[in-house]
N, C-alpha and C. Protein backbone atom coordinates (compact mmCIF):
# COMPACT_ATOMS: atom_id res chain seq x y z
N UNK A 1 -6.15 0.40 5.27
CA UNK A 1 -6.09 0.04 6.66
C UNK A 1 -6.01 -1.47 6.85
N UNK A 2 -6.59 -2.11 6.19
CA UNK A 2 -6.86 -3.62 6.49
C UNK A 2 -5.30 -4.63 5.95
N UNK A 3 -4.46 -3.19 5.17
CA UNK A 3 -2.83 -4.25 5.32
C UNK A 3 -2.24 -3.37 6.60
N UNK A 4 -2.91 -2.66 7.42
CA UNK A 4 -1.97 -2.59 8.10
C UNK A 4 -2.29 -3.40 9.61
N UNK A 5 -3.36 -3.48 9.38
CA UNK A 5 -4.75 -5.04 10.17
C UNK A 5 -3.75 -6.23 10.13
N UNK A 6 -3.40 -6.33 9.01
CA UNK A 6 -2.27 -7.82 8.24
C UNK A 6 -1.46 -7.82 9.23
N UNK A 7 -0.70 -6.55 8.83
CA UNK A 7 0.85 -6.71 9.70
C UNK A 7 0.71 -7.01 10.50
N UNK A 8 0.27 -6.42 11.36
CA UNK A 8 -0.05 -6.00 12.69
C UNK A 8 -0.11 -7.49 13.29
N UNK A 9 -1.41 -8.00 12.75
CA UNK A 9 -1.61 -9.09 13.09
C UNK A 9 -0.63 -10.44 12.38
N UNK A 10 -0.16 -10.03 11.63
CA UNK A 10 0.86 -11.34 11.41
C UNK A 10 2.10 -11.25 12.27
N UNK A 11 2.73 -9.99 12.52
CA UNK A 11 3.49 -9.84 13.44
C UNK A 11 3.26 -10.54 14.99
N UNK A 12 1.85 -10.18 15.20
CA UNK A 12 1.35 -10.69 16.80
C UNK A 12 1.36 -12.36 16.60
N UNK A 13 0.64 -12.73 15.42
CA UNK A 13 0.79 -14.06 15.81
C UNK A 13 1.99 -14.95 15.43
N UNK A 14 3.23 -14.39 14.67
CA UNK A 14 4.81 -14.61 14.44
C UNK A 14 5.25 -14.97 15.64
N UNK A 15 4.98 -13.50 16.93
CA UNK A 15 5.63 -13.57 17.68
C UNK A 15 4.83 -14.25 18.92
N UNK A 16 3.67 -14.62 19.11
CA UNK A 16 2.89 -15.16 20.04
C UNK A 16 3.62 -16.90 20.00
N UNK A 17 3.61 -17.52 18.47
CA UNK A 17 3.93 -18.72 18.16
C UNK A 17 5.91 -19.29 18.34
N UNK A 18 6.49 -18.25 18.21
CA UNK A 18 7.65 -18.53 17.11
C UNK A 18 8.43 -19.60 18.58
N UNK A 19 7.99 -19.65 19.45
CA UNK A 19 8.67 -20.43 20.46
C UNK A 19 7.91 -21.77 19.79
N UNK A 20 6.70 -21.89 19.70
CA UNK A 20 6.32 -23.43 18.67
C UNK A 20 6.28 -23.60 17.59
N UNK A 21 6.87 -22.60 16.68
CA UNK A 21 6.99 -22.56 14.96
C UNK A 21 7.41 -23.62 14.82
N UNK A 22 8.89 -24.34 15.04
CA UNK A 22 9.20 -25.45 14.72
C UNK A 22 9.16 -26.54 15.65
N UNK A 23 8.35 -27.60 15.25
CA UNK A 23 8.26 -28.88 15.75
C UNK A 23 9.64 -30.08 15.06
N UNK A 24 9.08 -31.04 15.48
CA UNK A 24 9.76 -32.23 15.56
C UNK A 24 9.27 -32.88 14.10
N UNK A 25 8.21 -32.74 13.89
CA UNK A 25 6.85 -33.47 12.75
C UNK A 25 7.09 -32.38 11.86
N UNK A 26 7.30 -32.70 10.49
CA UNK A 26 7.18 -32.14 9.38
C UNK A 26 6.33 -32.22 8.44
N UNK A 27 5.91 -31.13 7.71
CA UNK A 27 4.84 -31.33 6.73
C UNK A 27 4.45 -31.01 5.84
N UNK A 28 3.71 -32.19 4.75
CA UNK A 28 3.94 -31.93 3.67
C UNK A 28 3.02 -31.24 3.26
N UNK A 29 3.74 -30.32 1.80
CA UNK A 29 2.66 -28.95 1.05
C UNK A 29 2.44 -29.51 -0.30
N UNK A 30 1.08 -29.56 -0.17
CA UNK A 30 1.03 -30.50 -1.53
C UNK A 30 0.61 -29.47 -2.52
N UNK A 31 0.98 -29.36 -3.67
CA UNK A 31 0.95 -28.68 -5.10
C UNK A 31 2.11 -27.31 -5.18
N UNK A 32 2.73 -27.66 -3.72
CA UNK A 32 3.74 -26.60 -4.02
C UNK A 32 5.48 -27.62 -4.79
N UNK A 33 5.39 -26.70 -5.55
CA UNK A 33 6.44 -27.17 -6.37
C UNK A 33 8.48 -27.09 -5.55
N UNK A 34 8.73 -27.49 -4.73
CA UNK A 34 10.08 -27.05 -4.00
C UNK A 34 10.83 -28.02 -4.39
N UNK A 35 12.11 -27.48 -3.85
CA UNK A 35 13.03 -28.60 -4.03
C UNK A 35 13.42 -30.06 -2.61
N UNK A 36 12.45 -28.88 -1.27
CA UNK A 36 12.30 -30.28 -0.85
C UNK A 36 10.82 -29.71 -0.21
N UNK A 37 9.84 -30.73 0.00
CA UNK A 37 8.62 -30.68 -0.24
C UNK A 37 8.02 -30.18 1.54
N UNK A 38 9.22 -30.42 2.44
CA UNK A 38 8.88 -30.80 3.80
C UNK A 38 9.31 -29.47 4.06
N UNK A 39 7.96 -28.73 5.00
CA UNK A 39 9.07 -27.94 6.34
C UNK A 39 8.89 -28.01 7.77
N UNK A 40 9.22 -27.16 8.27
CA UNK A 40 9.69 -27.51 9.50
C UNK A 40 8.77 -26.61 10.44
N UNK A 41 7.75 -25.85 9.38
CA UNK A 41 6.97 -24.58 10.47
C UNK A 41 5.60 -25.86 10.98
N UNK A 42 5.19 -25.97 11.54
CA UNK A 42 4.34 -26.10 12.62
C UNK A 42 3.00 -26.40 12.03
N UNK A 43 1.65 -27.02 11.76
CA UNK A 43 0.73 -27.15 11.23
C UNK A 43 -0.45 -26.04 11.62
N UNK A 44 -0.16 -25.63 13.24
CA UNK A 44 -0.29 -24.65 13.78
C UNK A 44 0.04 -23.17 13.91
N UNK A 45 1.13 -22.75 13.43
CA UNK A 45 1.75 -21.64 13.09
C UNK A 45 1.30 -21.48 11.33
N UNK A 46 1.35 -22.35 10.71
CA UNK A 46 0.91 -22.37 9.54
C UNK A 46 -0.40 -22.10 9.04
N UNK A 47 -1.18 -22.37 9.91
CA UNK A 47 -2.68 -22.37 9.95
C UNK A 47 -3.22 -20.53 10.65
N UNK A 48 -2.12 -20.42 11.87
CA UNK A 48 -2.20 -18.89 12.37
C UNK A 48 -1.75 -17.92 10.93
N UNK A 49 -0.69 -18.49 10.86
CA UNK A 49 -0.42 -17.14 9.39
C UNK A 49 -0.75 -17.15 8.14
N UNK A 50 -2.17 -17.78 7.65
CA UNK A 50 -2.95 -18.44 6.82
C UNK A 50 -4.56 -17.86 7.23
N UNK A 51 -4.49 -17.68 8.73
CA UNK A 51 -6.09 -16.98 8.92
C UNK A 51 -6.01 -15.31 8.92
N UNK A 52 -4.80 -14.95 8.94
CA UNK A 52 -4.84 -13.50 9.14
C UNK A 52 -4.28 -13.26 7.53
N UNK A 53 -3.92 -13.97 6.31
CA UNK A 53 -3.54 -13.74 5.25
C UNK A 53 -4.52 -12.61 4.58
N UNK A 54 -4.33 -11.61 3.93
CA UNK A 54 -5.86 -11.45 3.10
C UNK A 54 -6.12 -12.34 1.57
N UNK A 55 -7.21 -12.02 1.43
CA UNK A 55 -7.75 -13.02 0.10
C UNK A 55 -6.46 -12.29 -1.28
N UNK A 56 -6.36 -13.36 -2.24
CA UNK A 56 -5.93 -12.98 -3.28
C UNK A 56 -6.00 -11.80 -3.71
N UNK A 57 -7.33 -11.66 -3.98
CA UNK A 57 -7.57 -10.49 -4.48
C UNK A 57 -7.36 -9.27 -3.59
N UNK A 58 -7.39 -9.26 -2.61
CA UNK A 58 -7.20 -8.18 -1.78
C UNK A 58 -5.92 -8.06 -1.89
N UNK A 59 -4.57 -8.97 -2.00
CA UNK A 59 -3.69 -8.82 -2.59
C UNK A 59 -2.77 -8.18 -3.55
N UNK A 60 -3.96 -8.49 -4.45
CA UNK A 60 -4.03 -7.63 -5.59
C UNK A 60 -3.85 -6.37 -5.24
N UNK A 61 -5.26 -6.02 -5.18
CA UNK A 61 -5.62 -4.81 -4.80
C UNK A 61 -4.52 -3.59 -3.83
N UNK A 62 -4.06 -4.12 -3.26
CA UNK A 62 -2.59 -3.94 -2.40
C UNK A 62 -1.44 -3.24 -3.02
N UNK A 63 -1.18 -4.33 -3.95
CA UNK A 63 -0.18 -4.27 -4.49
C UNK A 63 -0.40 -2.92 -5.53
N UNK A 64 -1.82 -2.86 -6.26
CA UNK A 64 -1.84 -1.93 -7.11
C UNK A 64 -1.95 -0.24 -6.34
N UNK A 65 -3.01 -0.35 -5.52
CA UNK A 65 -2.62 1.06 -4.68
C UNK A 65 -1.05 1.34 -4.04
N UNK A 66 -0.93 0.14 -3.58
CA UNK A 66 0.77 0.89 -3.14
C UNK A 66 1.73 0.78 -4.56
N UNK A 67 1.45 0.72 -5.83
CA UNK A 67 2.53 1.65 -6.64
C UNK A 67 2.33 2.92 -7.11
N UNK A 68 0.75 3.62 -6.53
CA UNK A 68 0.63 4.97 -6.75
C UNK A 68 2.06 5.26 -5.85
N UNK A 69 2.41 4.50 -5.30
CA UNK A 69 3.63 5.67 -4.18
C UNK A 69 4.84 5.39 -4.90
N UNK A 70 4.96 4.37 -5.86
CA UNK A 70 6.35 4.21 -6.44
C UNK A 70 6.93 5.10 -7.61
N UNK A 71 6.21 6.23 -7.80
CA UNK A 71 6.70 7.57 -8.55
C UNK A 71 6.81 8.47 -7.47
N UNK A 72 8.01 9.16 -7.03
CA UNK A 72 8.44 10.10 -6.86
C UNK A 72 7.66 11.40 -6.71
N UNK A 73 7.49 11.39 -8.20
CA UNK A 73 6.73 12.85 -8.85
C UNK A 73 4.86 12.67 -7.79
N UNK A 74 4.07 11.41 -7.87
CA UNK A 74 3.26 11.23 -7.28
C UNK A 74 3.46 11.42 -5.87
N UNK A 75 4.16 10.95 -5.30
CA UNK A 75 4.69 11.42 -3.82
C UNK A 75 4.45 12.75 -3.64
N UNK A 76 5.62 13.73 -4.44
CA UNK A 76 5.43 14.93 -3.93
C UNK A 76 3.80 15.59 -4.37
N UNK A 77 2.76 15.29 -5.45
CA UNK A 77 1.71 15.91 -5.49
C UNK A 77 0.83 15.58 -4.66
N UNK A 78 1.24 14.39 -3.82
CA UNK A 78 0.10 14.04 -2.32
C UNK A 78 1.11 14.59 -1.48
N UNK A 79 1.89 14.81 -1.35
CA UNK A 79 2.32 15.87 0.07
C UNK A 79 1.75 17.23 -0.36
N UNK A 80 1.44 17.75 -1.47
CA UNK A 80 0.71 18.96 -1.64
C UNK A 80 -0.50 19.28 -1.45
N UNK A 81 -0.76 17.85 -1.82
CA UNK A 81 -2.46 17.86 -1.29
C UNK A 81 -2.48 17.82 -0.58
N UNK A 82 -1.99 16.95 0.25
CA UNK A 82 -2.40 16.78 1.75
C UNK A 82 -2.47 18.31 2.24
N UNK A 83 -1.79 19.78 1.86
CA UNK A 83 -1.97 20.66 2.60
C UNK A 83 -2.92 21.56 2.08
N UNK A 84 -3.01 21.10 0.62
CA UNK A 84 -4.47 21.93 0.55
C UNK A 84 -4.52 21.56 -0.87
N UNK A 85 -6.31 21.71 -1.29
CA UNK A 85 -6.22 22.12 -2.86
C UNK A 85 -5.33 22.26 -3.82
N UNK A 86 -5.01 22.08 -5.08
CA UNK A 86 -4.36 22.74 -5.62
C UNK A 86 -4.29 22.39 -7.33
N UNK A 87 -4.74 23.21 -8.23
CA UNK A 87 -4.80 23.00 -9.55
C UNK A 87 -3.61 22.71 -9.92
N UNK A 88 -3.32 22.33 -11.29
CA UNK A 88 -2.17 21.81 -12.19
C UNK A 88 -1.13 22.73 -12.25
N UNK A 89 -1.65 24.17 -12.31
CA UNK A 89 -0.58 25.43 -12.27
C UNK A 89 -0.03 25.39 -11.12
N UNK A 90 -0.73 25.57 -10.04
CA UNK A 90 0.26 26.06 -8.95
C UNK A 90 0.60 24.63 -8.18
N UNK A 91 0.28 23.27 -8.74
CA UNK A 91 1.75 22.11 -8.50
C UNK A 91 2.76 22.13 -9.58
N UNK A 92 2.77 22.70 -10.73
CA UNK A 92 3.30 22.99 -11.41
C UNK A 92 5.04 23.95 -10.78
N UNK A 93 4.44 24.84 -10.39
CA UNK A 93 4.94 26.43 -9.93
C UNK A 93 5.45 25.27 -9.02
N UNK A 94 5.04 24.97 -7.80
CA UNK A 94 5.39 24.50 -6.24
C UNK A 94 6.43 23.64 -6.58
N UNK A 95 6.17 22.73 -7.08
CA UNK A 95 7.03 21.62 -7.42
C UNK A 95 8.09 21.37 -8.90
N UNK A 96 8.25 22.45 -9.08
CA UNK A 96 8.98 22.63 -10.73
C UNK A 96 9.19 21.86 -11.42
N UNK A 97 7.69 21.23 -11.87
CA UNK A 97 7.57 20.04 -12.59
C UNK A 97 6.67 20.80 -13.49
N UNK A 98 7.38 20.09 -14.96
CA UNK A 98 6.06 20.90 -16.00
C UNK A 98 4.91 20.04 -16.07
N UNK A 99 3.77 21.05 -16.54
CA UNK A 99 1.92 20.67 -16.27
C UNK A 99 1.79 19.54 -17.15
N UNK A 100 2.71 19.08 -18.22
CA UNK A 100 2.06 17.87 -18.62
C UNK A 100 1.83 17.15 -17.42
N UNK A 101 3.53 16.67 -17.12
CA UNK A 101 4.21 15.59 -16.19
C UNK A 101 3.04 15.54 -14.93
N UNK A 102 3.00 16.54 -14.62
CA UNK A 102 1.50 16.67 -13.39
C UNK A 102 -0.18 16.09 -13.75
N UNK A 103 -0.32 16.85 -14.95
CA UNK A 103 -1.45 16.13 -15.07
C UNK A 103 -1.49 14.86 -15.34
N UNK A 104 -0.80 13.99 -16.07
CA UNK A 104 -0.66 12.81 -16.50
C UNK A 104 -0.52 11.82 -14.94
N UNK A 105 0.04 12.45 -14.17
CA UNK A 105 0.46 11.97 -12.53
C UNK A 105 -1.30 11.75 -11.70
N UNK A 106 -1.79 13.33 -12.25
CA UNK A 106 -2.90 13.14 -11.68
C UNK A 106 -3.71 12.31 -11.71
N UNK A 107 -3.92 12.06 -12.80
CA UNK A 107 -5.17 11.34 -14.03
C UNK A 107 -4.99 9.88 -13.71
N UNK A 108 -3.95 9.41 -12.93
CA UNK A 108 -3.46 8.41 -12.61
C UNK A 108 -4.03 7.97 -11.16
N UNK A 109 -3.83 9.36 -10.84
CA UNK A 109 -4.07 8.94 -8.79
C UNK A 109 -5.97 9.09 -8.86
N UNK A 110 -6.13 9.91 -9.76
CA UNK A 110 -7.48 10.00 -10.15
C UNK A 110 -8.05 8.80 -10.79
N UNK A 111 -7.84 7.97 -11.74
CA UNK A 111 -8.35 6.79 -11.72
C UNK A 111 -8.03 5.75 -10.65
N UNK A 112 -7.17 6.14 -9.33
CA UNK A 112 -7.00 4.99 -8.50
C UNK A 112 -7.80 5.28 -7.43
N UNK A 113 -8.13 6.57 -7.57
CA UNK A 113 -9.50 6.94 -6.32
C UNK A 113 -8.72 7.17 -4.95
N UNK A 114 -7.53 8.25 -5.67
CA UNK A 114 -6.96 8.31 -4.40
C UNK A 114 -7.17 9.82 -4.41
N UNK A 115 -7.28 10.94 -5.22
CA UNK A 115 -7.83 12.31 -5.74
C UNK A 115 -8.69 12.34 -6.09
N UNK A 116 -9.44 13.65 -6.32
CA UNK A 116 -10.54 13.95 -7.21
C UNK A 116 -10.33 15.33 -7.34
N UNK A 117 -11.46 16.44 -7.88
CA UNK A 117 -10.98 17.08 -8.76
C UNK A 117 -12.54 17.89 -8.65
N UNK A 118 -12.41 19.19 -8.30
CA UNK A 118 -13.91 19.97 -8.57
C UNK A 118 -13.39 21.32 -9.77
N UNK A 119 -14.54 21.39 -10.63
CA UNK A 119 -14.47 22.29 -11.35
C UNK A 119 -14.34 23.76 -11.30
N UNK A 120 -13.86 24.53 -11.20
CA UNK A 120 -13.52 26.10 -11.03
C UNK A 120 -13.55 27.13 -11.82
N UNK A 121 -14.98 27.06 -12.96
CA UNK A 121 -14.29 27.88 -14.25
C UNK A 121 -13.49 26.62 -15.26
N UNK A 122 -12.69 27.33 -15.80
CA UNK A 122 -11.89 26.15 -17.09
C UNK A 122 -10.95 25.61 -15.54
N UNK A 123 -10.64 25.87 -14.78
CA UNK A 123 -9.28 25.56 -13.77
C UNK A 123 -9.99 24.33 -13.17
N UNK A 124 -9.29 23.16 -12.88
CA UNK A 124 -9.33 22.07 -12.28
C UNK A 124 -8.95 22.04 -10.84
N UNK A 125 -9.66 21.78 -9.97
CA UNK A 125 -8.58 22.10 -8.38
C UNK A 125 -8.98 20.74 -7.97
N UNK A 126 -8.03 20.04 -7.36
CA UNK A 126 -7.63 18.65 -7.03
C UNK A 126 -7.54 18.69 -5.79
N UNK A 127 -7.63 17.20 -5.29
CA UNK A 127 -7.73 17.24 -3.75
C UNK A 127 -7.73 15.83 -3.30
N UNK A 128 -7.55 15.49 -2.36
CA UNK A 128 -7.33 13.90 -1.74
C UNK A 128 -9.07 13.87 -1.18
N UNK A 129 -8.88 12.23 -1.69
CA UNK A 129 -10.28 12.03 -1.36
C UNK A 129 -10.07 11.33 0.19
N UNK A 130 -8.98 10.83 0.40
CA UNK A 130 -8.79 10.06 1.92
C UNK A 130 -7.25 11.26 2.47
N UNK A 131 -7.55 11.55 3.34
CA UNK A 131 -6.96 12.02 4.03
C UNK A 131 -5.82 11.45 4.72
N UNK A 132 -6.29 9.91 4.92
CA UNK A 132 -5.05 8.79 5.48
C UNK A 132 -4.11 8.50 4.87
N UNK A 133 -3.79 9.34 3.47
CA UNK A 133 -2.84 8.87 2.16
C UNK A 133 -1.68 9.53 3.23
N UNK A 134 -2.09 10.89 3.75
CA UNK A 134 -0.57 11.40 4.14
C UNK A 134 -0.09 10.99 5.52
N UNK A 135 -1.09 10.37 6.27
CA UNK A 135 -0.70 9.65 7.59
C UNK A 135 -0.05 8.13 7.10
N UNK A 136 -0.41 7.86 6.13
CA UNK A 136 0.18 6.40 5.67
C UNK A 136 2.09 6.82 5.17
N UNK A 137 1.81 7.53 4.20
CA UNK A 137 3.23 8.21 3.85
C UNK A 137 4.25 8.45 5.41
N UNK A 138 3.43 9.48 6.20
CA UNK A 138 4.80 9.65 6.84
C UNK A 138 4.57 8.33 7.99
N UNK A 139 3.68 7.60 8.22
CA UNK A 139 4.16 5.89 8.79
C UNK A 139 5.06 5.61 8.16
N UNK A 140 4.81 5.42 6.51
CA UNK A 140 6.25 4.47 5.87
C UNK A 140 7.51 5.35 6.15
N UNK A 141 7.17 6.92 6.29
CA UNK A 141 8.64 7.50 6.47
C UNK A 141 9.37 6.83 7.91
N UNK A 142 8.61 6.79 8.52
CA UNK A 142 9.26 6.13 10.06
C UNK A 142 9.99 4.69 10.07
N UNK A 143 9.59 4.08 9.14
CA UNK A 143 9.88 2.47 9.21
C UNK A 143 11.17 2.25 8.29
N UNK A 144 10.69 3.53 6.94
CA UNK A 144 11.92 2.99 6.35
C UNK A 144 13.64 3.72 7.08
C-alpha cells in the first residue's frame, strides 16, 4: 500500500507544482555524476518529490515483492488463490502446469510472505496470506 501512498502522492505533488517546476535559477546537485551538473527543476519541486520519496530500503523492498509478479506461472497461482485454497495437485490439474514447476513457484511466494500453507494429512493446501495481492493485480490490469 505505501507505493501506492508514493504514486499517488508524487503524482499530486507533480501536478500541484509543475506550473513552478521550472524556474529561472538553476541548481546545482552535488555528488551526482552528469554530464551537465545544473537543472532546471525548482529547489522547491525538488524538495516536494524528495519528501514523499520512500527510504532506500523501502525501495528495495518494492522492487523485490513486485518481481513475485514477473513470472507468469506465479500470476496465474495467485489468481487461484485468490478464489480459494488449493494444494499442488489441483493447481497442477487447473492450470496444466506440472507439480514440480508449482511447487518450486510456491516455495517462492512462500518465502516472500505472500502465501502460506496449512497441513491436511501428507496434502499441503495453500492460500494468500493478504488478500490485496488480487486487488493489486487487477489495479495493474487497468493501468496497463
Amino acid at each position: 500500500m505505501k507505493f501506492f501512498y508514493f504514486a499517488f502522492s508524487f503524482a499530486f505533488c507533480f501536478n500541484s507544482y509543475s506550473s513552478n517546476m521550472y524556474d529561472k535559477k538553476t541548481i546545482n546537485v552535488k555528488g551526482v555524476s552528469m554530464q551537465n551538473k545544473y537543472l532546471l527543476l525548482s529547489e522547491r519541486s525538488r524538495s516536494e518529490i524528495l519528501s514523499v520519496m520512500p527510504r532506500e530500503r523501502e525501495i528495495l523492498r518494492l522492487a523485490d515483492y513486485f518481481q513475485n509478479f514477473s513470472d507468469s506461472t506465479r500470476i496465474k497461482i495467485l489468481t487461484c488463490l485468490s478464489m480459494m485454497e488449493m494444494c499442488v495437485n489441483d493447481l497442477s490439474a487447473v492450470l496444466a502446469i506440472n507439480q514440480t514447476t508449482i511447487s518450486h513457484q510456491l516455495k517462492q511466494l512462500k518465502d516472500q510472505g505472500i502465501v502460506s500453507y496449512k497441513r491436511n494429512g501428507k496434502i499441503l493446501v495453500y492460500r494468500l496470506i493478504n488478500e490485496n495481492v488480487n486487488d493489486m493485480m487487477m489495479y495493474a490490469l487497468n493501468v496497463i
